[in-house]
C-alpha atoms as a PDB file:
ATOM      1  CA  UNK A   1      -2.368   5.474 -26.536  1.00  0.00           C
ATOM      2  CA  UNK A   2      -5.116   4.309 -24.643  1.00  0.00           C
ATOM      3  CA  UNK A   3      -7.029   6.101 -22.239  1.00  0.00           C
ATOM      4  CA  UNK A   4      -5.867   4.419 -19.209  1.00  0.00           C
ATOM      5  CA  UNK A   5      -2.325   5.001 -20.245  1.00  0.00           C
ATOM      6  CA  UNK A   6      -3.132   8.854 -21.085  1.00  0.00           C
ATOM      7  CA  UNK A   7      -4.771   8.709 -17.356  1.00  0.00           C
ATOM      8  CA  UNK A   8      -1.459   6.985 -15.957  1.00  0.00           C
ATOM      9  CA  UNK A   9       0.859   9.724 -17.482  1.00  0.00           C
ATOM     10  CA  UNK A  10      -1.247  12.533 -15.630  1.00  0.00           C
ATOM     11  CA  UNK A  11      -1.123  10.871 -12.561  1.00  0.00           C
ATOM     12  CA  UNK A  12       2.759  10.368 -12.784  1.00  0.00           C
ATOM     13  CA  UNK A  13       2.637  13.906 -13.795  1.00  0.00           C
ATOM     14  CA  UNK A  14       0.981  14.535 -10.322  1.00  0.00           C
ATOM     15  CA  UNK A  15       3.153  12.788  -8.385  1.00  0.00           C
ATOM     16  CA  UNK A  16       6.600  14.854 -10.130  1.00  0.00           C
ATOM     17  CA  UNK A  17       5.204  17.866  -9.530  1.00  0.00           C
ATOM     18  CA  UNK A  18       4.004  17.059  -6.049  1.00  0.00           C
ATOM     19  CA  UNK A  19       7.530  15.836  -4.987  1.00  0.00           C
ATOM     20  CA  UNK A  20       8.853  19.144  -6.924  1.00  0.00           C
ATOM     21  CA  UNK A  21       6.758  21.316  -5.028  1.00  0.00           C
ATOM     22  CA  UNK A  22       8.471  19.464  -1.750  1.00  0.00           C
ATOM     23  CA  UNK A  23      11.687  19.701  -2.254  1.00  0.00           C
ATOM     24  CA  UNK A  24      11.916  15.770  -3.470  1.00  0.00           C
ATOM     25  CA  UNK A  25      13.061  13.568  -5.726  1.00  0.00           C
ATOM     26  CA  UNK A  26      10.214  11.713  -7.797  1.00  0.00           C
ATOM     27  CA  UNK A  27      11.975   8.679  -7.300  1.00  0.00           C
ATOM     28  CA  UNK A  28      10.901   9.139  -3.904  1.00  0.00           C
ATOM     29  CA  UNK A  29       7.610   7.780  -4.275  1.00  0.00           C
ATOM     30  CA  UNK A  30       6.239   4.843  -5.716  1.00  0.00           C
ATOM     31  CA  UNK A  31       2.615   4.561  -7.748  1.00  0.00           C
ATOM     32  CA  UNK A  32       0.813   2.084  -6.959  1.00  0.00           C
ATOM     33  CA  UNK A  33      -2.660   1.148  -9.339  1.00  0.00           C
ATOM     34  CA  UNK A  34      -5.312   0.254  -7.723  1.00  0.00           C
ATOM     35  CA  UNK A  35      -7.284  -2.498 -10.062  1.00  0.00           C
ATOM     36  CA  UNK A  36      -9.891  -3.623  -7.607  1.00  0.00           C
ATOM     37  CA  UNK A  37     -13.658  -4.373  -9.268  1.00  0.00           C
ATOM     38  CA  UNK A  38     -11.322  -3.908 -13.293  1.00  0.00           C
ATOM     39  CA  UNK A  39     -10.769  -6.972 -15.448  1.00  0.00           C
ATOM     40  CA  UNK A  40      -7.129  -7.748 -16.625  1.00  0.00           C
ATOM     41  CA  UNK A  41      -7.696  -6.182 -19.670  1.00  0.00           C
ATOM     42  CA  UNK A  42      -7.512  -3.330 -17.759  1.00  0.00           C
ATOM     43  CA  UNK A  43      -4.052  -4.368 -15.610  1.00  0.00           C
ATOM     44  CA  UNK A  44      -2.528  -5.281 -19.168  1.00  0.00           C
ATOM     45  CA  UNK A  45      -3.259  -1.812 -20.628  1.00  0.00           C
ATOM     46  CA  UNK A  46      -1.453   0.020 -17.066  1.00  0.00           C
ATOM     47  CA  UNK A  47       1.490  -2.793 -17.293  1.00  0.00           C
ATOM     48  CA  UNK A  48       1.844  -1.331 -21.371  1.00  0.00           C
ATOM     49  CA  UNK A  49       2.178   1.804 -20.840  1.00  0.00           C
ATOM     50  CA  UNK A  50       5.104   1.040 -17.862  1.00  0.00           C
ATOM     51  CA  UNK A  51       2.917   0.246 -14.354  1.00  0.00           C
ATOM     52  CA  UNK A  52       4.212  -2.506 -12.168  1.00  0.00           C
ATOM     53  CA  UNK A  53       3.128  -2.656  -8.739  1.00  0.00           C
ATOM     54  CA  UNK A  54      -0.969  -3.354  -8.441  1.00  0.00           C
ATOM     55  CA  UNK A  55      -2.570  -2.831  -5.437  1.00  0.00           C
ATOM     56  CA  UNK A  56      -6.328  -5.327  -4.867  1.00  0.00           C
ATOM     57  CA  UNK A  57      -8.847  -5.176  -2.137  1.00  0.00           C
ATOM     58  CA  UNK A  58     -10.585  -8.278  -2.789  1.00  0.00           C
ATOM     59  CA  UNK A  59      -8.711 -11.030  -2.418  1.00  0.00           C
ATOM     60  CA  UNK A  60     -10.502 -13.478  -4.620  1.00  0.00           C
ATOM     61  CA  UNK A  61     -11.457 -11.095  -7.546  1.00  0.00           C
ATOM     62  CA  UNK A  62      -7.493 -10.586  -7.447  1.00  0.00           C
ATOM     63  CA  UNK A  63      -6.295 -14.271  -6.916  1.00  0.00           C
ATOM     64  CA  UNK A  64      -8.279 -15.102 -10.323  1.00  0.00           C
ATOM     65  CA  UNK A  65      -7.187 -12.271 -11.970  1.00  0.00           C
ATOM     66  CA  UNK A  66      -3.149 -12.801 -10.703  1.00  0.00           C
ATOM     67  CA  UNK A  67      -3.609 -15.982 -12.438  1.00  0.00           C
ATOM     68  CA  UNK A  68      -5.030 -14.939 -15.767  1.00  0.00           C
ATOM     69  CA  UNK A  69      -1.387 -12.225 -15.824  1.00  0.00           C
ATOM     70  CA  UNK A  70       0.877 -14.793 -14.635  1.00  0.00           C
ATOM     71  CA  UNK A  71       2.791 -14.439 -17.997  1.00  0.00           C
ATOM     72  CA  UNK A  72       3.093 -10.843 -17.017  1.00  0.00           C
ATOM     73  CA  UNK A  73       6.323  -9.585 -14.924  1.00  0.00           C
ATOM     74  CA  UNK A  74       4.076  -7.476 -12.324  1.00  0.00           C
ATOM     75  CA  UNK A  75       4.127  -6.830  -8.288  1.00  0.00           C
ATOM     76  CA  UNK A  76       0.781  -7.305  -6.540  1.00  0.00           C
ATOM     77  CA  UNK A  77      -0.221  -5.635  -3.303  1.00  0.00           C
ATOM     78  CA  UNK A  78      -2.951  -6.742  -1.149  1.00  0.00           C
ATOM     79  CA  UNK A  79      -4.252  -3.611   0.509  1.00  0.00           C
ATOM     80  CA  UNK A  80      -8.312  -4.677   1.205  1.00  0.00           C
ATOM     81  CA  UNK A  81      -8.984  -6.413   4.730  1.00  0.00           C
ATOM     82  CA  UNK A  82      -7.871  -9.907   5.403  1.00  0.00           C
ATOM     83  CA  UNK A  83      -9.839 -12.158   7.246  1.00  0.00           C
ATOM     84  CA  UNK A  84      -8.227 -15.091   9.402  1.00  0.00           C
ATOM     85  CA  UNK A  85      -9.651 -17.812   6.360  1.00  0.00           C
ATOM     86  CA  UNK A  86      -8.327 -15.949   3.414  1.00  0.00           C
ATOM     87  CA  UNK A  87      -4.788 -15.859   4.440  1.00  0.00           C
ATOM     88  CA  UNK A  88      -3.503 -18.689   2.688  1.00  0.00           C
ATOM     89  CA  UNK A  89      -4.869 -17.410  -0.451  1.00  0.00           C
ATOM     90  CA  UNK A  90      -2.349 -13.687   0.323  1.00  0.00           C
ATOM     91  CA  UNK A  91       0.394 -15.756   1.599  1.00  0.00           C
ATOM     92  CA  UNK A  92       0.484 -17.885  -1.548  1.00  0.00           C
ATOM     93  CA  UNK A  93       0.053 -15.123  -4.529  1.00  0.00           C
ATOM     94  CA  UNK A  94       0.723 -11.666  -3.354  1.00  0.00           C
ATOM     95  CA  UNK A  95       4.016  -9.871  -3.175  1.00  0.00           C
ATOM     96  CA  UNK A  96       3.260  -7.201  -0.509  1.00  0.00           C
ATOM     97  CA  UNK A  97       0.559  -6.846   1.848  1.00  0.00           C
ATOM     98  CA  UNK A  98      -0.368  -3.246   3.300  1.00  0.00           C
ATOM     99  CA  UNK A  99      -3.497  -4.273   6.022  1.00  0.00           C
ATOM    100  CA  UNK A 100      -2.331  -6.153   8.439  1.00  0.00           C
ATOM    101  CA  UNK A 101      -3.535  -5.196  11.822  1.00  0.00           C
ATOM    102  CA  UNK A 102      -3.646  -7.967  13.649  1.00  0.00           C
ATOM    103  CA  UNK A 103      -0.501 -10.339  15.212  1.00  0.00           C
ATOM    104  CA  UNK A 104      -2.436 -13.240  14.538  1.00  0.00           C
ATOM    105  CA  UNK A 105      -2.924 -12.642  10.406  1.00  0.00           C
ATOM    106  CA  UNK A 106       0.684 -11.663  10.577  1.00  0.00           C
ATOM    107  CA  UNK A 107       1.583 -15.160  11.921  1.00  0.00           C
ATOM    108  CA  UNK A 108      -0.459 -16.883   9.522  1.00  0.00           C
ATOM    109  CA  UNK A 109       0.633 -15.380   6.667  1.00  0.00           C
ATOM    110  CA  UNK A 110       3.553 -16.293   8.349  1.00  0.00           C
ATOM    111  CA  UNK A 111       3.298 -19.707   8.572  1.00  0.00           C
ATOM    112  CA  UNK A 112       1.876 -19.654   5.194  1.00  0.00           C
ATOM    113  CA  UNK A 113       4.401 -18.404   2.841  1.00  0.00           C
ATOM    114  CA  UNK A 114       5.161 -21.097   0.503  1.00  0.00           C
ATOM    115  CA  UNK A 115       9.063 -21.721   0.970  1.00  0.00           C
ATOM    116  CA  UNK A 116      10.040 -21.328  -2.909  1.00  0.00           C
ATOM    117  CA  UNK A 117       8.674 -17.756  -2.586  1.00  0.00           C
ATOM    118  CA  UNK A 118      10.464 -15.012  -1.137  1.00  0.00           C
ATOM    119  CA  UNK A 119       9.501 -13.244   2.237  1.00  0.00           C
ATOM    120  CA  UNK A 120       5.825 -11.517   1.792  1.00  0.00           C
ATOM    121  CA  UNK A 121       6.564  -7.381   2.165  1.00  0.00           C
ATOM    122  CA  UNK A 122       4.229  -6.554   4.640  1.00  0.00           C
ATOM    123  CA  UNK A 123       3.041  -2.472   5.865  1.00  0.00           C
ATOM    124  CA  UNK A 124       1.187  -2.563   9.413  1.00  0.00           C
ATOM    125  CA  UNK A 125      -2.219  -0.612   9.021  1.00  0.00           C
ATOM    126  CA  UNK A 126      -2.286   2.263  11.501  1.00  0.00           C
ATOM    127  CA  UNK A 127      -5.417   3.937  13.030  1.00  0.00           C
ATOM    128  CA  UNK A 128      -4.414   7.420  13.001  1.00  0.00           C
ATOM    129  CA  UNK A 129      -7.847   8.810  12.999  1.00  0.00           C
ATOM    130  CA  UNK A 130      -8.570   7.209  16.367  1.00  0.00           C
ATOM    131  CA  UNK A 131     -12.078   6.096  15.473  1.00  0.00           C
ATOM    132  CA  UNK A 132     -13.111   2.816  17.341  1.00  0.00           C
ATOM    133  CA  UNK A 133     -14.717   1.106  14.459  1.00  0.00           C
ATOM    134  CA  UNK A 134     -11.883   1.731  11.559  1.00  0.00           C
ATOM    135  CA  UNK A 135      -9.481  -1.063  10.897  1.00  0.00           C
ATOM    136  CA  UNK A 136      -5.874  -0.414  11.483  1.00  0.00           C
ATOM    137  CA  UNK A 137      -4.077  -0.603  15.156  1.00  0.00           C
ATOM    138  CA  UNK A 138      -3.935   1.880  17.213  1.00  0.00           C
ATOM    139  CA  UNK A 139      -0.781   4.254  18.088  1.00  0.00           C
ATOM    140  CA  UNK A 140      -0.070   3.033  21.102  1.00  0.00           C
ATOM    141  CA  UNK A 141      -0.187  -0.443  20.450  1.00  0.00           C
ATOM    142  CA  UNK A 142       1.729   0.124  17.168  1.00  0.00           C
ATOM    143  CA  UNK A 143       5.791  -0.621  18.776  1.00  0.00           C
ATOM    144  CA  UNK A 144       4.437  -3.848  20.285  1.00  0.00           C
ATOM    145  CA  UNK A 145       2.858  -5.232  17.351  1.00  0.00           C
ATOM    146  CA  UNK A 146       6.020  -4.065  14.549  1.00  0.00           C
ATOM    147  CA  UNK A 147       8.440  -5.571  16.955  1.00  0.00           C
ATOM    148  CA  UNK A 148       6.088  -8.835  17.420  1.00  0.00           C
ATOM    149  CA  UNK A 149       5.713  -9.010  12.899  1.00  0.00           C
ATOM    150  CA  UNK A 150       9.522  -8.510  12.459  1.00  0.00           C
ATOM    151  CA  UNK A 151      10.542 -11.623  14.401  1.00  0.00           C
ATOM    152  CA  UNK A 152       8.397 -13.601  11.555  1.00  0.00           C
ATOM    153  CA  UNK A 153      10.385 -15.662   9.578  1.00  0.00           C
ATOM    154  CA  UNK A 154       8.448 -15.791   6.528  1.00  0.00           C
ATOM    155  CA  UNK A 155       7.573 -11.657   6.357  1.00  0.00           C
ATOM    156  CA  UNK A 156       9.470  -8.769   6.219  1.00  0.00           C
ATOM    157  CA  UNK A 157       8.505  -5.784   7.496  1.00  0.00           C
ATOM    158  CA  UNK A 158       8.944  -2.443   5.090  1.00  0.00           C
ATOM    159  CA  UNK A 159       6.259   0.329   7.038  1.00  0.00           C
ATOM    160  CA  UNK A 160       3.118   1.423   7.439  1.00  0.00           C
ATOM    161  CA  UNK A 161      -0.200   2.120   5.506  1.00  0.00           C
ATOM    162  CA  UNK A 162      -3.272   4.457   6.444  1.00  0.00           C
ATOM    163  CA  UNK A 163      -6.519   5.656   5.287  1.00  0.00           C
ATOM    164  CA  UNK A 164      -7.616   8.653   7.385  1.00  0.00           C
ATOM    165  CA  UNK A 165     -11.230   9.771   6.558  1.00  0.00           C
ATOM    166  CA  UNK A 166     -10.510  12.877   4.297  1.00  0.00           C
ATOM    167  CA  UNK A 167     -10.597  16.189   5.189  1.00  0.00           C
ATOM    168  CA  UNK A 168     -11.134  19.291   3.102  1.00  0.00           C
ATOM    169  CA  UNK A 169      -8.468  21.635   2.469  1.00  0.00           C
ATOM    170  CA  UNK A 170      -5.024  21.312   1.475  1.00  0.00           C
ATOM    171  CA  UNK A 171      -3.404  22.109   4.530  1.00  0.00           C
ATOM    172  CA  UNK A 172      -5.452  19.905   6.696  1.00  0.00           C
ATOM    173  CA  UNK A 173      -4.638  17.032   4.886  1.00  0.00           C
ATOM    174  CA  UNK A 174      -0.904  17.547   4.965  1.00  0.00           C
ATOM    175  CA  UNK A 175      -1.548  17.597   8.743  1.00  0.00           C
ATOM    176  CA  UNK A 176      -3.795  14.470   9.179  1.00  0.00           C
ATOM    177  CA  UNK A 177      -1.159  12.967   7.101  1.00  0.00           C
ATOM    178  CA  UNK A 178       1.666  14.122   9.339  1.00  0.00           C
ATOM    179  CA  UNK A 179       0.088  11.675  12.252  1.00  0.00           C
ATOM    180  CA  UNK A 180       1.440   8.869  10.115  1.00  0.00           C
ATOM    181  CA  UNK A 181       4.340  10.263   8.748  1.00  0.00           C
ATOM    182  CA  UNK A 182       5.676  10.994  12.385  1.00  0.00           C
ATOM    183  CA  UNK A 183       4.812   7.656  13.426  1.00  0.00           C
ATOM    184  CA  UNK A 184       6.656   6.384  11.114  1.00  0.00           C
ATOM    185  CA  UNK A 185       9.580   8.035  12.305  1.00  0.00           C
ATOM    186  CA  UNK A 186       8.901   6.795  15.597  1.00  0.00           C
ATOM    187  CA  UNK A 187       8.849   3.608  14.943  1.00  0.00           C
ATOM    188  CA  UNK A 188      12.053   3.512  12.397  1.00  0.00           C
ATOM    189  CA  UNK A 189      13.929   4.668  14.955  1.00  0.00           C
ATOM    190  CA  UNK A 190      12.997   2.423  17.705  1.00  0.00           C
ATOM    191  CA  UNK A 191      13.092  -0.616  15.566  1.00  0.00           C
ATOM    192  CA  UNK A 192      16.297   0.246  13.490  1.00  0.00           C
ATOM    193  CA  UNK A 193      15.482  -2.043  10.210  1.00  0.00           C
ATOM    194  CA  UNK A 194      17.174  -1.214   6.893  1.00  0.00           C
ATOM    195  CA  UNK A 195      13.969  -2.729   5.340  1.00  0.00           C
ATOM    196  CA  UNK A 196      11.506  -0.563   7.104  1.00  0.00           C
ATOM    197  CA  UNK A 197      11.843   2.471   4.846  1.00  0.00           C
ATOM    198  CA  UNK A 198       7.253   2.600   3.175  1.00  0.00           C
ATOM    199  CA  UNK A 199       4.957   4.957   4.270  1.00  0.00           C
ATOM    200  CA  UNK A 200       1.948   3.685   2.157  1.00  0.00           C
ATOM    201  CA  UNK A 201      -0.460   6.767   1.696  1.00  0.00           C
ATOM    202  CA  UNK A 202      -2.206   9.101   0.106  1.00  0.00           C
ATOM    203  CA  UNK A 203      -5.287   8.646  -3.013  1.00  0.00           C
ATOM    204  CA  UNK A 204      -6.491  10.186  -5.959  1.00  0.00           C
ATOM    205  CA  UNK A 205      -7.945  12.922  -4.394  1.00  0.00           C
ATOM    206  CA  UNK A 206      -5.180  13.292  -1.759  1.00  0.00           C
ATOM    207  CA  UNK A 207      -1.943  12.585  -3.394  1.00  0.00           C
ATOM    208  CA  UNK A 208      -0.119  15.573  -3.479  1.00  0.00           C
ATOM    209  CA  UNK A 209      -0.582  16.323   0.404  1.00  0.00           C
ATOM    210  CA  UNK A 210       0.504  12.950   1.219  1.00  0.00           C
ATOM    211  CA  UNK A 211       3.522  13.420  -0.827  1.00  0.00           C
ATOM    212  CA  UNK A 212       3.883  16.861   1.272  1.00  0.00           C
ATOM    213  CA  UNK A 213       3.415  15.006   4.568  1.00  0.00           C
ATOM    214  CA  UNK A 214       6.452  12.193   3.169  1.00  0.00           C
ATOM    215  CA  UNK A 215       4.478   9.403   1.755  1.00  0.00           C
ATOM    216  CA  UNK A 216       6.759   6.731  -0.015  1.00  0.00           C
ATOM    217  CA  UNK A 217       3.907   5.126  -1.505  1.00  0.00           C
ATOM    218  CA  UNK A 218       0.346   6.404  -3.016  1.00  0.00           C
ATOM    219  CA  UNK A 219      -2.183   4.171  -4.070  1.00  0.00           C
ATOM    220  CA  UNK A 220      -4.311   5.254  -6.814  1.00  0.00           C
ATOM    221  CA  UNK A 221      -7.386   3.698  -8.305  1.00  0.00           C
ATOM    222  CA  UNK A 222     -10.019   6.196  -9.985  1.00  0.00           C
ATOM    223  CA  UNK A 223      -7.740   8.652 -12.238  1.00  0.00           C
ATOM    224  CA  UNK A 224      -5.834   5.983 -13.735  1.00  0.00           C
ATOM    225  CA  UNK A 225      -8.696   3.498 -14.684  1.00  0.00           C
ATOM    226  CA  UNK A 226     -12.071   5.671 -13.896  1.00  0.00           C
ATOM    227  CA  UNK A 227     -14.997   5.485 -11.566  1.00  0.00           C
ATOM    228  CA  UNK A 228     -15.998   2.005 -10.482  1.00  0.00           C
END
């Protein structure tokens, strides 16, 4: 075993006993690696010991290294910022995209799907810290926007992803995370989608109370393949 598959079994570990401790089913929730700034050799050892779905920040580090695993069956996640002239490039070789923000990215990547592919999964990045100068839209602008994105032909739209600026303390962390989580709600409600069912959040440091708060999805970068 290598030491990034010892690392990925602790973290599942994590995530069973966190949806234990809830009252849910592990199933529940869905790892996602986070290989940003690793080489491939890295992604290869995670995909060997069972890891799929692997979540990149910067789109051209990941665009090279999506097409040195090609041979590889694996589900890749754009979750870094997207400017307006690196669309193309996320339209054309990512499966899901959690940071979009902005209606116009969402119509480009729109507009840029390639046809053979099928729709880009896309999670809306949501403020819920409030802070002026962090990415993600804000609450009240949130309906407007998801119901704007799932009129796109070329995305679907599964939920939402945040990163709140973390807190100390257990219980203040399930309750930042409950912002999102209730939200979430919200929104599946008033849109009504069968496909809108991914609440991407929680970290390495913060998994368990975002599993607490109902995350579907945690994204986790430093305990499976170390500090960057």
């Amino acid at each position: 075993m290598t030491l990034i598959a010892d690392n990925l079994r602790v973290v599942l570990d994590r995530i069973h006993h966190a949806c234990q401790a809830s009252g849910r089913s592990p199933d529940s929730v869905r790892l996602l690696a986070v290989s940003k700034t690793f080489g491939p050799e890295a992604v290869r050892q995670a995909h060997a010991a069972g890891q799929i779905a692997f979540g990149e920040n910067y789109i051209q580090e990941a665009v090279d290294k999506i097409a040195a695993l090609r041979a590889l069956p694996l589900e890749w996640h754009c979750i870094g910022p997207i400017q307006s002239n690196k669309t193309r490039l996320v339209a054309e070789h990512f499966d899901w995209v959690h940071s979009v923000d902005r209606l116009k990215i969402a119509q480009r990547l729109s507009e840029q799907r390639p046809p053979h592919l099928p729709p880009l999964q896309l999670c809306l990045q949501v403020n819920t810290d409030g802070g002026p100068t962090k990415s993600g839209v804000r609450p009240e602008e949130l309906l407007a926007l998801a119901r704007a994105v799932a009129a796109l032909p070329r995305l679907e739209l599964r939920g939402l992803m945040t990163i709140p600026d973390p807190v100390e303390g257990f219980a203040a962390q399930v309750a930042l995370h409950q912002r999102a989580t209730d939200l979430f709600g919200s929104l599946q409600s008033a849109l009504g989608l069968p496909s809108f069912d991914t609440l991407s959040m929680g970290m390495t440091a913060d998994l368990e109370a975002a599993i607490a708060a109902g995350s579907t999805m945690v994204r986790v970068g430093t305990a499976i393949f170390g500090k960057r």
